[in-house]
PDB file of N, CA and C in Angstrom:
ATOM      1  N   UNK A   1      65.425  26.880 -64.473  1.00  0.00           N
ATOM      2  CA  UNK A   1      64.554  25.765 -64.763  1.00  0.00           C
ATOM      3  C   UNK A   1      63.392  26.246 -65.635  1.00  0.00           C
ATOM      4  N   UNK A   2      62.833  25.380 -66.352  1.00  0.00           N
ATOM      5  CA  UNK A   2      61.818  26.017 -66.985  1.00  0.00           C
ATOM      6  C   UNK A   2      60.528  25.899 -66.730  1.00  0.00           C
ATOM      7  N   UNK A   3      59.922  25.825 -65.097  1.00  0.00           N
ATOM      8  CA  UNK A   3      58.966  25.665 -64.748  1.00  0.00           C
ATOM      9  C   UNK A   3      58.334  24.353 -64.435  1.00  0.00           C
ATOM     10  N   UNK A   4      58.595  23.569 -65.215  1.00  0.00           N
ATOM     11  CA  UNK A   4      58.191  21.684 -65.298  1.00  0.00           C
ATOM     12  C   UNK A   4      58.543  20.936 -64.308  1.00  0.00           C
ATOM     13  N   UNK A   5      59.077  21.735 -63.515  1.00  0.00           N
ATOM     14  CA  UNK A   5      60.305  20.571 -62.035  1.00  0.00           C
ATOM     15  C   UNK A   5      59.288  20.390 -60.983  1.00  0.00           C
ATOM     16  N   UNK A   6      59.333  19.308 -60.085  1.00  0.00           N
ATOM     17  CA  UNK A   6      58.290  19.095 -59.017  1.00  0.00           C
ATOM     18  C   UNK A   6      58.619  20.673 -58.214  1.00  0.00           C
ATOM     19  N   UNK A   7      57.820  20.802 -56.991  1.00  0.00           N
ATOM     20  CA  UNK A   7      57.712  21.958 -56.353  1.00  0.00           C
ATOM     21  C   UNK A   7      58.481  21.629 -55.512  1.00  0.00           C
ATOM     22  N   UNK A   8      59.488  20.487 -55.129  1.00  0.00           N
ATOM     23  CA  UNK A   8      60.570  20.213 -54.132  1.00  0.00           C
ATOM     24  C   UNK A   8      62.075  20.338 -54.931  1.00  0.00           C
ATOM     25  N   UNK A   9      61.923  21.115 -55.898  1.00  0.00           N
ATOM     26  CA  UNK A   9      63.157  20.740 -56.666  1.00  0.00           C
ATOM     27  C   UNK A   9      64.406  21.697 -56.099  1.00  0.00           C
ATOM     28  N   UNK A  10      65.363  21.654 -56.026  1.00  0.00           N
ATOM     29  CA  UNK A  10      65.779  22.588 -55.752  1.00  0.00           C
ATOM     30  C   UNK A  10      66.660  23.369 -56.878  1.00  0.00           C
ATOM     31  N   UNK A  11      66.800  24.557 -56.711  1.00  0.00           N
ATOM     32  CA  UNK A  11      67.633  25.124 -57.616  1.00  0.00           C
ATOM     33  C   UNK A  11      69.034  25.322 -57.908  1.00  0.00           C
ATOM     34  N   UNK A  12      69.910  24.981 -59.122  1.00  0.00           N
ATOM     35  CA  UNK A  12      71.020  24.989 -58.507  1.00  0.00           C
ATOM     36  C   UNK A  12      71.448  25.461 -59.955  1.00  0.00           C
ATOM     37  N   UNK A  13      73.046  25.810 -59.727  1.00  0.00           N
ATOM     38  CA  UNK A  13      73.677  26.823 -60.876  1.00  0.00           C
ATOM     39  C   UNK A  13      74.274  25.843 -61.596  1.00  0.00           C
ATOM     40  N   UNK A  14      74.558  26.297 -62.450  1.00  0.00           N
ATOM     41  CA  UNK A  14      75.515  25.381 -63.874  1.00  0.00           C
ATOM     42  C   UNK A  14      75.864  26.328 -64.888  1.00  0.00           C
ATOM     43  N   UNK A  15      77.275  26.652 -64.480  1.00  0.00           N
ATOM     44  CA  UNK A  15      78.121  28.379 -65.366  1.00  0.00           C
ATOM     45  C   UNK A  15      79.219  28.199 -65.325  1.00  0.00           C
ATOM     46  N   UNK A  16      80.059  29.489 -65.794  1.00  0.00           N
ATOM     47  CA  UNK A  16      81.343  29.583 -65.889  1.00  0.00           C
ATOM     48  C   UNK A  16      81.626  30.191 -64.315  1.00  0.00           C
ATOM     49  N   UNK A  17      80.668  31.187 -64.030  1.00  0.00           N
ATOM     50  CA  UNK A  17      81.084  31.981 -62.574  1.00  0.00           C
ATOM     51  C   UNK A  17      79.298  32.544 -62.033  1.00  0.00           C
ATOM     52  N   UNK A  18      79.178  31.849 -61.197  1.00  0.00           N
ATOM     53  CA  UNK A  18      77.616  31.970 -60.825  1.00  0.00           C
ATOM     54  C   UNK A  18      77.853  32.972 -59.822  1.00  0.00           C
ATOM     55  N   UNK A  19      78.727  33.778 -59.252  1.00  0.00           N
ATOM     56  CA  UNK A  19      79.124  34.748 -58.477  1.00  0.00           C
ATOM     57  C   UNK A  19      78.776  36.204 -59.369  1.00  0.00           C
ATOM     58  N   UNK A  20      79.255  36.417 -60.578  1.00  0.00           N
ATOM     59  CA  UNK A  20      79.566  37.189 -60.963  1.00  0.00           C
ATOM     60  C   UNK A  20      78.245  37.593 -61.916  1.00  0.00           C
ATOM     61  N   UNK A  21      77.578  36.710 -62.464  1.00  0.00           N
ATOM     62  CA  UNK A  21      76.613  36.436 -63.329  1.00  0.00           C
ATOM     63  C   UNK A  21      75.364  36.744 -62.456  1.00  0.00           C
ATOM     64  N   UNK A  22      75.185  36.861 -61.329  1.00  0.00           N
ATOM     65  CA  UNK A  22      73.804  37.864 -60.787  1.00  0.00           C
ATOM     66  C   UNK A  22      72.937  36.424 -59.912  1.00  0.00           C
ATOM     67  N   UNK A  23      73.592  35.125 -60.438  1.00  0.00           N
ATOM     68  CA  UNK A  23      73.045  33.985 -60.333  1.00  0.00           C
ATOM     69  C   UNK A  23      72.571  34.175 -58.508  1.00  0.00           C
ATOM     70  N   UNK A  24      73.245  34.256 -57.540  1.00  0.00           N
ATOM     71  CA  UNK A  24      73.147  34.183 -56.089  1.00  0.00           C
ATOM     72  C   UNK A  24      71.987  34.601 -55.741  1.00  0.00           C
ATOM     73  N   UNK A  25      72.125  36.482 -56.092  1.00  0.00           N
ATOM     74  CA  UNK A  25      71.355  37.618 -55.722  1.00  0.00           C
ATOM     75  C   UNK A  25      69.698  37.029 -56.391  1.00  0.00           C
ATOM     76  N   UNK A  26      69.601  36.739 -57.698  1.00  0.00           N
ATOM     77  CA  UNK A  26      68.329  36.032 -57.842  1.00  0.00           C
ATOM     78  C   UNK A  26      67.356  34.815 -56.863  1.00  0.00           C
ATOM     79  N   UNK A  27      68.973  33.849 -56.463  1.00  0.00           N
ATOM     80  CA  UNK A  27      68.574  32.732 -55.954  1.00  0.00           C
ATOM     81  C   UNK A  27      67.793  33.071 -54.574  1.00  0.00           C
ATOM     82  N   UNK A  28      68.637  33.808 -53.892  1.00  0.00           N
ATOM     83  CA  UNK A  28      68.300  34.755 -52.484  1.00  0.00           C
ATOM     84  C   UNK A  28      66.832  34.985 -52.591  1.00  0.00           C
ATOM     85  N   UNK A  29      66.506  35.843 -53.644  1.00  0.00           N
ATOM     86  CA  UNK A  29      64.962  36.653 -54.009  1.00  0.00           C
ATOM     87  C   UNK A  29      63.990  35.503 -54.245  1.00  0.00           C
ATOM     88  N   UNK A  30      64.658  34.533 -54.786  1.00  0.00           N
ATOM     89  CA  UNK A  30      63.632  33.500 -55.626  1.00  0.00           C
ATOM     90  C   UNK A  30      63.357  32.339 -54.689  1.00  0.00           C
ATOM     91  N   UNK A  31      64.304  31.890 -54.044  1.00  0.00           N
ATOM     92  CA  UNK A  31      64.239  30.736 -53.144  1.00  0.00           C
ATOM     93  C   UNK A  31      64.526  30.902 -52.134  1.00  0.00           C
ATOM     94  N   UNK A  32      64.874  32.096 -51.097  1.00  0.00           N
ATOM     95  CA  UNK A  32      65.513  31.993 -49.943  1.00  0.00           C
ATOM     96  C   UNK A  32      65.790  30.974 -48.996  1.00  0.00           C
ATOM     97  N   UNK A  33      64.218  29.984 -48.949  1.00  0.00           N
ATOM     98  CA  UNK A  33      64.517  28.762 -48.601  1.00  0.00           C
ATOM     99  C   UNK A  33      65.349  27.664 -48.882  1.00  0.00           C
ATOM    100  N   UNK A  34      65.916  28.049 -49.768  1.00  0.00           N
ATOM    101  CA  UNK A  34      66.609  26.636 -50.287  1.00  0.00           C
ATOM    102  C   UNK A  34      68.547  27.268 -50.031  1.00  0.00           C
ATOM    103  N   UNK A  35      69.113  26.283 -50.249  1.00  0.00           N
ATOM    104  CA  UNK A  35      70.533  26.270 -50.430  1.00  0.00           C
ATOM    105  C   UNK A  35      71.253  26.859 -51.518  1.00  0.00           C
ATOM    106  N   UNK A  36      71.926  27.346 -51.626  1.00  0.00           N
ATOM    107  CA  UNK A  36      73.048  27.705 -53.014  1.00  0.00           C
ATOM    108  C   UNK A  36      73.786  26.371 -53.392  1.00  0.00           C
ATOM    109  N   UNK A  37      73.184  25.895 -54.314  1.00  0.00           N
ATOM    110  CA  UNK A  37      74.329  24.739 -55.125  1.00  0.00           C
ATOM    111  C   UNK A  37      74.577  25.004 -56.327  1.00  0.00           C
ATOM    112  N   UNK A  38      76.347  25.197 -56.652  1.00  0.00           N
ATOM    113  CA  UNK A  38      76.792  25.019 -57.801  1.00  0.00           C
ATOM    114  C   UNK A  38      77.163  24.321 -58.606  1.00  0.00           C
ATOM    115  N   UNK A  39      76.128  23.572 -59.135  1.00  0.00           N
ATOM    116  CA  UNK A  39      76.820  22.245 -59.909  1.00  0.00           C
ATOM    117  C   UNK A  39      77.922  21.849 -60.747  1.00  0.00           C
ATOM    118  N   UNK A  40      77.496  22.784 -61.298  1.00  0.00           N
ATOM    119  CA  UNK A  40      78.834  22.520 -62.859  1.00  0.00           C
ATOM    120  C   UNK A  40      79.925  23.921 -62.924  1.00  0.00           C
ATOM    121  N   UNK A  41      80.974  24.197 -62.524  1.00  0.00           N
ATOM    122  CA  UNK A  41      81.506  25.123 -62.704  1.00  0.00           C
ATOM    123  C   UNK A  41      82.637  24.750 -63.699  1.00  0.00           C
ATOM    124  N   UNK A  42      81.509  24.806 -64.790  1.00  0.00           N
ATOM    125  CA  UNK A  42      82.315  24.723 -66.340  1.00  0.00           C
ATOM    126  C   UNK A  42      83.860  25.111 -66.157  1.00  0.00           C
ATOM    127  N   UNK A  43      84.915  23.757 -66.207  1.00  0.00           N
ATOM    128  CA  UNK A  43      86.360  24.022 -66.731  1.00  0.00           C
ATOM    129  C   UNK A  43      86.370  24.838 -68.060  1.00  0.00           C
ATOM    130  N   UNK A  44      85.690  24.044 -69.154  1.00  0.00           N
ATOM    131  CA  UNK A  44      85.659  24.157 -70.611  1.00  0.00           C
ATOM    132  C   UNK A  44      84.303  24.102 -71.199  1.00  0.00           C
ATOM    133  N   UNK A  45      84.152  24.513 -71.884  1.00  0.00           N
ATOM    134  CA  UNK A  45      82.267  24.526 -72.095  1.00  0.00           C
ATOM    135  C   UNK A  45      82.660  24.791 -74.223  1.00  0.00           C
ATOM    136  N   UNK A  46      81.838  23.774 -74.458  1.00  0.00           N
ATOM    137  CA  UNK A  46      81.777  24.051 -76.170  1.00  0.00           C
ATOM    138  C   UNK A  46      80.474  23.777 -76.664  1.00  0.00           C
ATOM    139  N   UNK A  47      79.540  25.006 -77.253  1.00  0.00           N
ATOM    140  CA  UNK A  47      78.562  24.893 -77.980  1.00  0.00           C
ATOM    141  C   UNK A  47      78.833  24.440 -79.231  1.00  0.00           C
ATOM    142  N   UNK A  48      77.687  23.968 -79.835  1.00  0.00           N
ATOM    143  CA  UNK A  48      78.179  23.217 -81.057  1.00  0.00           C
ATOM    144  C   UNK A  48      78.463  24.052 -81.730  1.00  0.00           C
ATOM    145  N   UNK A  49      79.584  24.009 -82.781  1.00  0.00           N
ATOM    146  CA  UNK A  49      80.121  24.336 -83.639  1.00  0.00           C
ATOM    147  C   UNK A  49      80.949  26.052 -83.042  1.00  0.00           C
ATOM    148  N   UNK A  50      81.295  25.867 -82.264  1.00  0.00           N
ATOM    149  CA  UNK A  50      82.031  27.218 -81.487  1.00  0.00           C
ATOM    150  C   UNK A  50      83.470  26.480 -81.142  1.00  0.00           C
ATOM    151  N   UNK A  51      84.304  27.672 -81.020  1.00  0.00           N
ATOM    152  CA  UNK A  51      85.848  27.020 -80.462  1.00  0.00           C
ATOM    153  C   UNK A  51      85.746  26.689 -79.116  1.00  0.00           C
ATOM    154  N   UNK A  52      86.770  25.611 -78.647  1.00  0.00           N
ATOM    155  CA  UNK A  52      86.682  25.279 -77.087  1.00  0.00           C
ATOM    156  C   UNK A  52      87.051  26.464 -76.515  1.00  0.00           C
ATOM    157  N   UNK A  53      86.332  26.704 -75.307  1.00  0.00           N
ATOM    158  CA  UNK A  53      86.775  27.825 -74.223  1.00  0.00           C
ATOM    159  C   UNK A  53      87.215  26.753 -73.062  1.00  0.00           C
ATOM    160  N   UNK A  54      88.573  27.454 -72.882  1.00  0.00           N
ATOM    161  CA  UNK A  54      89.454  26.898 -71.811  1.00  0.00           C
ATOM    162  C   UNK A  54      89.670  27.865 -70.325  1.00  0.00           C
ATOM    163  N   UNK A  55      89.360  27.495 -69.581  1.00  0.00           N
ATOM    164  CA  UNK A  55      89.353  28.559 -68.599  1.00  0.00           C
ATOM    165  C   UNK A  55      90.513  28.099 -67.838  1.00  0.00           C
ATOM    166  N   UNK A  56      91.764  29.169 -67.414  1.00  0.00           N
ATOM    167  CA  UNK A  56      92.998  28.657 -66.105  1.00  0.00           C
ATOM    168  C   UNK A  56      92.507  28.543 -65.490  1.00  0.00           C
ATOM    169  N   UNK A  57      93.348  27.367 -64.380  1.00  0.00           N
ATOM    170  CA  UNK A  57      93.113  27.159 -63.188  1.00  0.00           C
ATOM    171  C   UNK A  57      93.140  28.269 -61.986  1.00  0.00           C
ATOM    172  N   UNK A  58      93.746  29.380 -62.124  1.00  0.00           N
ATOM    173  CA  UNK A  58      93.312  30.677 -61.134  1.00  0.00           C
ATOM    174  C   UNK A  58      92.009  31.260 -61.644  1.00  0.00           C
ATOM    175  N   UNK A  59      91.655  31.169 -62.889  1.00  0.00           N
ATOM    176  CA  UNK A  59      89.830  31.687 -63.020  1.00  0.00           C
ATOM    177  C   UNK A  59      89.100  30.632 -62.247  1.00  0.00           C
ATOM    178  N   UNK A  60      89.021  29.296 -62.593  1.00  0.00           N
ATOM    179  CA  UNK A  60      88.464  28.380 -61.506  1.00  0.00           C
ATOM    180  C   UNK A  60      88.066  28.600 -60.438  1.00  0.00           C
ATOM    181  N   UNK A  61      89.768  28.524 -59.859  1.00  0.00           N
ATOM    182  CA  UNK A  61      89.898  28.873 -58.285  1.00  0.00           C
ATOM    183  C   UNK A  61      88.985  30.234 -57.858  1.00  0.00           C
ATOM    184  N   UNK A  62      88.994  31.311 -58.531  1.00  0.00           N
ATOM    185  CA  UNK A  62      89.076  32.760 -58.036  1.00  0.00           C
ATOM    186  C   UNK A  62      87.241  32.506 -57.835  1.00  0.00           C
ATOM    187  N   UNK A  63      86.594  31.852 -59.103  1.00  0.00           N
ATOM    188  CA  UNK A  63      85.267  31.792 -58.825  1.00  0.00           C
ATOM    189  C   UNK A  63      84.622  30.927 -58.028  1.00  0.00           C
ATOM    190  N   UNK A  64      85.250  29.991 -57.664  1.00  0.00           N
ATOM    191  CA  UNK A  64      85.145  28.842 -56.477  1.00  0.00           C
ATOM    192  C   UNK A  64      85.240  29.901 -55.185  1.00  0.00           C
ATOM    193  N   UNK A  65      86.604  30.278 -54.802  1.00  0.00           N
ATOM    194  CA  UNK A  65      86.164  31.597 -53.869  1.00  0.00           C
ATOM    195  C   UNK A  65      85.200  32.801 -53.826  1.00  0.00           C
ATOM    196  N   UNK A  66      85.165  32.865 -54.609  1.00  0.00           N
ATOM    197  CA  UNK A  66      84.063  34.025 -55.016  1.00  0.00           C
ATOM    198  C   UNK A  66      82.410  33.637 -54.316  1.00  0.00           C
ATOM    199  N   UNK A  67      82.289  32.057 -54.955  1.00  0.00           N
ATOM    200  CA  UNK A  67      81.137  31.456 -55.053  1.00  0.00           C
ATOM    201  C   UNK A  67      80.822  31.281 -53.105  1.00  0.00           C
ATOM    202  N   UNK A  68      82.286  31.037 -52.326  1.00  0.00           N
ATOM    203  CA  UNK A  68      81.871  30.810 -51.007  1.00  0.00           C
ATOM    204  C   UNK A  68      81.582  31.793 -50.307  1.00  0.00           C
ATOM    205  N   UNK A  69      82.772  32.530 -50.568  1.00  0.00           N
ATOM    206  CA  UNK A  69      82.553  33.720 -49.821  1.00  0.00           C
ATOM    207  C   UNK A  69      80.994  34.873 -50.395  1.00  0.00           C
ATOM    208  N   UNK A  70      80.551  34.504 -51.406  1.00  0.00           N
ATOM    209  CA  UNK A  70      79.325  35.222 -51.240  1.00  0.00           C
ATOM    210  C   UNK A  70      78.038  34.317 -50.579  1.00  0.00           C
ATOM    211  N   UNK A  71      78.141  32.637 -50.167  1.00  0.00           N
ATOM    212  CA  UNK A  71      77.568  32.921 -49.250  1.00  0.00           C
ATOM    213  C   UNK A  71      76.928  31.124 -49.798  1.00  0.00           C
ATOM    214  N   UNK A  72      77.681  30.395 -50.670  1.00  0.00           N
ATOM    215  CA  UNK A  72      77.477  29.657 -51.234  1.00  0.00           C
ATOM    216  C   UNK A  72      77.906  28.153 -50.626  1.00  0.00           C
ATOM    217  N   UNK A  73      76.415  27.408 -50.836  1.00  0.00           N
ATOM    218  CA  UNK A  73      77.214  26.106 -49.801  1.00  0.00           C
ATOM    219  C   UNK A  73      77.126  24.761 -50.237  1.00  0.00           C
ATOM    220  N   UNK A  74      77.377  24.776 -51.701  1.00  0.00           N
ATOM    221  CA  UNK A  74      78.453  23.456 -52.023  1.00  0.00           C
ATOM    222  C   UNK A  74      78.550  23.650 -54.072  1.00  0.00           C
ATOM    223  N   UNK A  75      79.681  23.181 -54.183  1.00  0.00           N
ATOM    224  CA  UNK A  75      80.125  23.162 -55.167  1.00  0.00           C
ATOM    225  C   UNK A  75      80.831  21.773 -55.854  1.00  0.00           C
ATOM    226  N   UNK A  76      80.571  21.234 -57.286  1.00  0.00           N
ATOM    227  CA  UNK A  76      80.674  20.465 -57.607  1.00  0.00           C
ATOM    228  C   UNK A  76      82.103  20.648 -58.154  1.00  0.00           C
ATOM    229  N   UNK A  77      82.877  19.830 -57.999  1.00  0.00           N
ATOM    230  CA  UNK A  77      84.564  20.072 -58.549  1.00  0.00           C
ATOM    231  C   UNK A  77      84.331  18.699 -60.160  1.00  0.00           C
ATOM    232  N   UNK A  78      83.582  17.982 -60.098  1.00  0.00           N
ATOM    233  CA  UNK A  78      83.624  17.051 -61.699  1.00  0.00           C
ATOM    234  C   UNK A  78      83.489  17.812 -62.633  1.00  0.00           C
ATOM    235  N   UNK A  79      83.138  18.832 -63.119  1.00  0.00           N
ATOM    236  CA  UNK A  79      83.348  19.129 -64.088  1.00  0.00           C
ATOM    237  C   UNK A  79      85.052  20.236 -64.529  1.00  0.00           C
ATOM    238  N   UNK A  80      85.510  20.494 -63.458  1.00  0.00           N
ATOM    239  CA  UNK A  80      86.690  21.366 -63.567  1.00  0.00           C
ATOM    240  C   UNK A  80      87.871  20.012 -64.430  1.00  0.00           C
ATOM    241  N   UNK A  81      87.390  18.721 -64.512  1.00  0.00           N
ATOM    242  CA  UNK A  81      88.095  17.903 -65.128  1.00  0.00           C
ATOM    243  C   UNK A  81      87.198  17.329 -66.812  1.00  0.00           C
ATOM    244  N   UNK A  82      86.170  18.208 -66.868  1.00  0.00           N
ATOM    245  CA  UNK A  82      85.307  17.584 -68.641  1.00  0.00           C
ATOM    246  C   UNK A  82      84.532  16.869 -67.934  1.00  0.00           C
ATOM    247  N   UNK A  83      84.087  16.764 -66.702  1.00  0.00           N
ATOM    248  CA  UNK A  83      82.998  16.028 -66.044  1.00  0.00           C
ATOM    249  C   UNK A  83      82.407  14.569 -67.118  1.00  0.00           C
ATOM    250  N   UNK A  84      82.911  13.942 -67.087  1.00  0.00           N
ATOM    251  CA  UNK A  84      82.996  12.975 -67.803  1.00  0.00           C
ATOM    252  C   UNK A  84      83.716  11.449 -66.970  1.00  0.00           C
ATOM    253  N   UNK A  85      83.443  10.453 -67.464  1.00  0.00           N
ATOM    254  CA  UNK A  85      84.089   9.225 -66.955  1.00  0.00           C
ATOM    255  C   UNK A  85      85.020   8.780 -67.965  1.00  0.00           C
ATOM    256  N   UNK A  86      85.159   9.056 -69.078  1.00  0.00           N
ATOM    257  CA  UNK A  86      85.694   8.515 -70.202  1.00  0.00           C
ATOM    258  C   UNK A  86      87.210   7.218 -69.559  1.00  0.00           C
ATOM    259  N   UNK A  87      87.318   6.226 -70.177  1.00  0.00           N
ATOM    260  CA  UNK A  87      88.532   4.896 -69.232  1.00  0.00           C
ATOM    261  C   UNK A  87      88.238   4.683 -68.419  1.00  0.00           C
ATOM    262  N   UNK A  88      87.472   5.088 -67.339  1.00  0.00           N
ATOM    263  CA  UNK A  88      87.038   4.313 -66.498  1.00  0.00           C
ATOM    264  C   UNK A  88      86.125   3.185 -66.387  1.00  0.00           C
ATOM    265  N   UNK A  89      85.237   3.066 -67.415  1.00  0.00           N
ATOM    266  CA  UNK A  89      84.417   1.879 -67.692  1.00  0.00           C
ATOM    267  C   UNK A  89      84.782   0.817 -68.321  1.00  0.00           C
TER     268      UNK A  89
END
């Protein structure tokens, strides 16, 4: 976050693998009080003008496990589909 969030905000991840990326071990140091939430565990992620990155469904999975078993307690599955509504409206 970049500082601007009320002081009740809580912190939460948005990555390819918030396990692996140091993301937890910070959260632990930084917030102990608060919960581990992983919001977005990017299926596919495209910066502008970069090629799509496609991640398999066993990288998914492996960091979804990863993410619990280090200690993590909830994870968002909408984006493993382009987190998007697109036809449904």
């Amino acid at each position: 976050c970049n500082g601007l969030s009320a002081n009740s905000t809580i912190e939460t991840c948005n990555g390819c693998n918030c396990f692996d990326d140091g993301w937890m071990d910070q959260h632990r140091r930084d917030h102990p009080d608060q919960p581990m939430l992983y919001t977005e565990n990017w299926g596919w992620f495209q910066p502008w003008g970069q090629a799509l990155g496609i991640r398999t469904p066993q990288d998914l999975s492996y960091s979804a496990g990863e993410w619990f078993a280090g200690g993590g307690a909830y994870l968002s599955y909408y984006m493993w589909h382009g987190g998007n509504h697109y036809g449904r409206t």
